[in-house]
N, C-alpha and C. Protein backbone atom coordinates (compact mmCIF):
# COMPACT_ATOMS: atom_id res chain seq x y z
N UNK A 1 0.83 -1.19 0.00
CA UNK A 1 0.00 0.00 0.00
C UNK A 1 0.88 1.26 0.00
N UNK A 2 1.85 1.23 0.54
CA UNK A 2 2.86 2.69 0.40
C UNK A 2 3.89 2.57 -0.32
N UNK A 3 4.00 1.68 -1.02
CA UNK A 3 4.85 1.70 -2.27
C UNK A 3 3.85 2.49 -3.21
N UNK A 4 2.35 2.04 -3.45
CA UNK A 4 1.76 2.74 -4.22
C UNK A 4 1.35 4.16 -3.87
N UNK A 5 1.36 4.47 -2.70
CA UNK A 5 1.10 5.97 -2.20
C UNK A 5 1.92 6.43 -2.99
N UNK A 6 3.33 6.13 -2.75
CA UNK A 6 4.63 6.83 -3.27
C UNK A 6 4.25 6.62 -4.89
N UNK A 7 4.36 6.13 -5.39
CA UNK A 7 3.98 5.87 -7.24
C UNK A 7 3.37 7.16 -7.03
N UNK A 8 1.82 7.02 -6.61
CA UNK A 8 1.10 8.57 -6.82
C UNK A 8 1.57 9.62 -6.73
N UNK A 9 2.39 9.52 -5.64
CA UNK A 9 2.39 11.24 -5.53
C UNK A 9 3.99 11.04 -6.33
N UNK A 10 4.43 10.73 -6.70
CA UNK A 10 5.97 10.86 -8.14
C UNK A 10 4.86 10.77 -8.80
N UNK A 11 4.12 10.42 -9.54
CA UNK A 11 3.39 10.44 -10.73
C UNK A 11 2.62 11.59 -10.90
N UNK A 12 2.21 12.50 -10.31
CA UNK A 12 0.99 13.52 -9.96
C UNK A 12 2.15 14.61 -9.63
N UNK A 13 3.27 14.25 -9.19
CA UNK A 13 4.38 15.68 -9.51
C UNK A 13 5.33 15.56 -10.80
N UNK A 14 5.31 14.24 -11.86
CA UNK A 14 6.10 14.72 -12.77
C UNK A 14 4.80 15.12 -13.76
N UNK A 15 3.72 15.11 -13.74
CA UNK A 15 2.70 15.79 -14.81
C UNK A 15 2.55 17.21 -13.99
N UNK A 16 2.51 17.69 -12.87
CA UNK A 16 2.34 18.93 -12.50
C UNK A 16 3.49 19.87 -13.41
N UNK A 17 2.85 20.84 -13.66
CA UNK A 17 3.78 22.35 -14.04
C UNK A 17 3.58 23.35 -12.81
N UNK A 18 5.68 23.55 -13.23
CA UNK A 18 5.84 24.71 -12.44
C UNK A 18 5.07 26.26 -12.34
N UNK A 19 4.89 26.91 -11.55
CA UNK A 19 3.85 28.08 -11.32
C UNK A 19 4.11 29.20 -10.38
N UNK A 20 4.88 30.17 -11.32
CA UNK A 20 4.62 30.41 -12.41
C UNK A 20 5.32 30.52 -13.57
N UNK A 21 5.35 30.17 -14.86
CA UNK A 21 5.64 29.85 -15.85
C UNK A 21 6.71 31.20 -16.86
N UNK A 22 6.48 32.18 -16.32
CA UNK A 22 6.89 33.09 -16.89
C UNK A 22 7.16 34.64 -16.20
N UNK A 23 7.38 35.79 -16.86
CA UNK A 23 7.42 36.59 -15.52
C UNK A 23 5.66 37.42 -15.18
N UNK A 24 5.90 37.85 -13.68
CA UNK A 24 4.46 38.43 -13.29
C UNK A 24 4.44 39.86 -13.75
N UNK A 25 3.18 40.27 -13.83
CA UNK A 25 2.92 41.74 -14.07
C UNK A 25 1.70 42.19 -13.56
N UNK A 26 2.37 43.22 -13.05
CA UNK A 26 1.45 43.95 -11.72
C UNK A 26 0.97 44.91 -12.12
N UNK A 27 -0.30 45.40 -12.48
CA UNK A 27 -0.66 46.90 -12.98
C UNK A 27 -0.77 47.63 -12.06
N UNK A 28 -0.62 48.74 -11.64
CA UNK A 28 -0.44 49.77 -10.94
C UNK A 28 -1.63 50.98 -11.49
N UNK A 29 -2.86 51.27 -11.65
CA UNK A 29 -3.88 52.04 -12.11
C UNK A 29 -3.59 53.63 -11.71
N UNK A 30 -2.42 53.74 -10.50
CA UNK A 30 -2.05 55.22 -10.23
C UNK A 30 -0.89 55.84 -10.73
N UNK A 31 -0.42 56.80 -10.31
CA UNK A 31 0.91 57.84 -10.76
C UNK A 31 1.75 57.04 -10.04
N UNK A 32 3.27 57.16 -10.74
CA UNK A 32 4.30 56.56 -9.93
C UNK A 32 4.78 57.46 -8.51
N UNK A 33 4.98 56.52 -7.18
CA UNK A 33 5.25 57.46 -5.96
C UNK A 33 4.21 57.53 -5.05
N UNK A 34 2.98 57.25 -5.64
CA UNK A 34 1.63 57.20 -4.98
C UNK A 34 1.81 55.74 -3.58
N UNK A 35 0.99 56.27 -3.06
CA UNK A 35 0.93 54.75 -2.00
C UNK A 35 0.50 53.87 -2.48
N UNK A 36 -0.45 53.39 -3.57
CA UNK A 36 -0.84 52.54 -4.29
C UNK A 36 0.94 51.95 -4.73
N UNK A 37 1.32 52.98 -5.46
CA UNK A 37 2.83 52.34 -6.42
C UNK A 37 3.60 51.80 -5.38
N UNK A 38 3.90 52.18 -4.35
CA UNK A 38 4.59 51.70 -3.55
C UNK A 38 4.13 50.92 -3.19
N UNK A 39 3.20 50.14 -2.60
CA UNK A 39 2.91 49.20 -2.16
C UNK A 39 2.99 48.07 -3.38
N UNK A 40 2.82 48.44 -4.17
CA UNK A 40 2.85 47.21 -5.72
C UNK A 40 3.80 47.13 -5.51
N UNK A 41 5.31 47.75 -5.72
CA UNK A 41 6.65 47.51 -6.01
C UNK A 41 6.95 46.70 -4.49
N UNK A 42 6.58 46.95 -3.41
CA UNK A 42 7.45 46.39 -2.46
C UNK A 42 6.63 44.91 -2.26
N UNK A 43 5.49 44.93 -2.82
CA UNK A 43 4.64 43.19 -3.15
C UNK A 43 5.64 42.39 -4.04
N UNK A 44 5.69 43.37 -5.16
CA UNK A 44 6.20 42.78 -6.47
C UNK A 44 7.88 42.59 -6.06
N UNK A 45 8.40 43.04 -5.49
CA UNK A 45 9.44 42.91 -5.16
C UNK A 45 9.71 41.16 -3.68
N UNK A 46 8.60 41.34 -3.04
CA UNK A 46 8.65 40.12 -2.55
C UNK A 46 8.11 39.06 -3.03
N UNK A 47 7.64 38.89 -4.34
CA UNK A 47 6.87 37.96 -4.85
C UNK A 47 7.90 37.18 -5.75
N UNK A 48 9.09 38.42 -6.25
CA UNK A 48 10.28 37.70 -7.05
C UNK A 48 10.82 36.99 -6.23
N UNK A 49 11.34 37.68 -5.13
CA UNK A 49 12.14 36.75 -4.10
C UNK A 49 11.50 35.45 -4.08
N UNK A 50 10.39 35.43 -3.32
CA UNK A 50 9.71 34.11 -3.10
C UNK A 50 9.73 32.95 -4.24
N UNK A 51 9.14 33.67 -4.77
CA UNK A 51 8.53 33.03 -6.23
C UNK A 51 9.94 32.60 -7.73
N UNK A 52 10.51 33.10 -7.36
CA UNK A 52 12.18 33.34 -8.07
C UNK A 52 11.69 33.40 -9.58
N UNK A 53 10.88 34.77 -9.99
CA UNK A 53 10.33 34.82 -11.11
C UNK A 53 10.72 36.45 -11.35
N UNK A 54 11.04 37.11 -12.20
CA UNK A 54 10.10 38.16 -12.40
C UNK A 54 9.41 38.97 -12.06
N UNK A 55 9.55 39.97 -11.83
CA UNK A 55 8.08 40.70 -11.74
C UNK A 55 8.14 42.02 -11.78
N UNK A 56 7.32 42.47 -12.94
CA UNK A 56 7.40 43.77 -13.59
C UNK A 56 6.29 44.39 -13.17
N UNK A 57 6.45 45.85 -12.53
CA UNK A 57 5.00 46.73 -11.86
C UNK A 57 5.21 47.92 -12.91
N UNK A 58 3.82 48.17 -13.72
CA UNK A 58 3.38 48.78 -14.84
C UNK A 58 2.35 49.77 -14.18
N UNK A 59 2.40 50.76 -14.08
CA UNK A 59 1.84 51.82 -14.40
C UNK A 59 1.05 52.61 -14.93
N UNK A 60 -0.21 52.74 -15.41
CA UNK A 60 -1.30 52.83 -16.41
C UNK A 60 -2.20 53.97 -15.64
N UNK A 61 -1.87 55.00 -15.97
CA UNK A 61 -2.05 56.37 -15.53
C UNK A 61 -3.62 56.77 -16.46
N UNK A 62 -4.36 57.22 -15.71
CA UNK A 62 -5.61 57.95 -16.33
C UNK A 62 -7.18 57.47 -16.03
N UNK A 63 -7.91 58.57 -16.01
CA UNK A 63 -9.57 58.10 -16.31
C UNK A 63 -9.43 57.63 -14.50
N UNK A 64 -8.69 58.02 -13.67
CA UNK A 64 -9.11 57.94 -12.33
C UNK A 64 -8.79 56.38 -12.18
N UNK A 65 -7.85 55.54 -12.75
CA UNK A 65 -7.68 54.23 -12.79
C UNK A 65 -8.57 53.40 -13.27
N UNK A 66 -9.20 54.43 -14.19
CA UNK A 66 -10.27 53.09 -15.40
C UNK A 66 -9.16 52.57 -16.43
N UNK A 67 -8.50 53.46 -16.74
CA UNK A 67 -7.09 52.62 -18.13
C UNK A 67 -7.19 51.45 -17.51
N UNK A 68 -6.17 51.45 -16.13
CA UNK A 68 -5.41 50.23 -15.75
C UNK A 68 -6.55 49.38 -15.54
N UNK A 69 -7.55 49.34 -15.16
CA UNK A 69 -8.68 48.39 -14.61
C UNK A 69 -9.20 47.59 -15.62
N UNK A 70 -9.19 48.67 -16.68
CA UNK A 70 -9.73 47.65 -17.97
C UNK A 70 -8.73 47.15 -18.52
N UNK A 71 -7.31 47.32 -18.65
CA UNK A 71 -6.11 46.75 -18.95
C UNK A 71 -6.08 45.24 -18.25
N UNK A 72 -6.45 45.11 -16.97
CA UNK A 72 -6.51 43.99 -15.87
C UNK A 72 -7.64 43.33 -16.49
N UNK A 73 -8.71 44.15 -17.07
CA UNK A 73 -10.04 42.96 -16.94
C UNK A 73 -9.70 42.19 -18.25
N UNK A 74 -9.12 42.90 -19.17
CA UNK A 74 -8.58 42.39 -20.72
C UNK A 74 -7.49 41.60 -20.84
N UNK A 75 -6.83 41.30 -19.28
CA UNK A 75 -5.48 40.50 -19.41
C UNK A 75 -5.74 38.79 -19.41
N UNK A 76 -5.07 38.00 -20.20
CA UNK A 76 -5.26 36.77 -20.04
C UNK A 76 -5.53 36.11 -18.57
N UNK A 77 -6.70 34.47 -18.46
CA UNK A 77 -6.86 34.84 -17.20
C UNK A 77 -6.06 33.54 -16.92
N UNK A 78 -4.61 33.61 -16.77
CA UNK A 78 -3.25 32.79 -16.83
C UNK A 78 -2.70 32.83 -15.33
N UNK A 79 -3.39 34.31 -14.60
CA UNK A 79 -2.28 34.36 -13.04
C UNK A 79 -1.61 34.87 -13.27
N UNK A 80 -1.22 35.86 -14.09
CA UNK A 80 0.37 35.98 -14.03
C UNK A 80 -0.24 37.60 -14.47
N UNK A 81 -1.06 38.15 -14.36
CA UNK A 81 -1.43 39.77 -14.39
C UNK A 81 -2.02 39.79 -12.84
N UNK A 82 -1.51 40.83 -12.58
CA UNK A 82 -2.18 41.55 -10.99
C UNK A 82 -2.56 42.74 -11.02
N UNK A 83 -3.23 43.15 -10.20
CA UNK A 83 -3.53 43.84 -10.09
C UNK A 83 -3.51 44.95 -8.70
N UNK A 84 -3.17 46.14 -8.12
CA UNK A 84 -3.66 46.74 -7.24
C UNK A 84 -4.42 47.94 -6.91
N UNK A 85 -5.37 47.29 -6.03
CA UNK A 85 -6.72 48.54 -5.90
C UNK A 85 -6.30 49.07 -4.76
């Protein structure tokens, strides 16, 4: 019985994919310097560490943070776009 436990779980981690796959991107809907931006960059900045990926915080200025919001709602839904409100 735990020879086959073990089979499962090696079998169910060599079909799993790593996550995440590529680098992250964080939209930022305010001006750079804002408390919003800062708080993205110092997320996004612990999420590389952790995560040992990437991670780019974008900026999308205007319309009171409708740009960036609809930028987020239009992003693939992959995980790998963020967002902060």
């Amino acid at each position: 019985m735990a020879i086959a436990g073990v089979a499962l779980v090696n079998a169910v981690a060599a079909f799993a994919q790593a996550f995440p796959a590529g680098p992250i991107k964080i939209i930022v809907p305010f001006t750079p310097g804002s408390a919003t931006d800062i708080l993205g960059r110092v997320t996004g900045e612990h999420l590389a560490t952790v995560l040992g990926q990437p991670v780019i915080v974008e900026n999308r200025v205007g319309a009171g943070g409708t740009i960036g919001f609809a930028l987020l709602a239009k992003a693939p839904p992959d995980g790998l776009t963020l967002g902060v409100v």
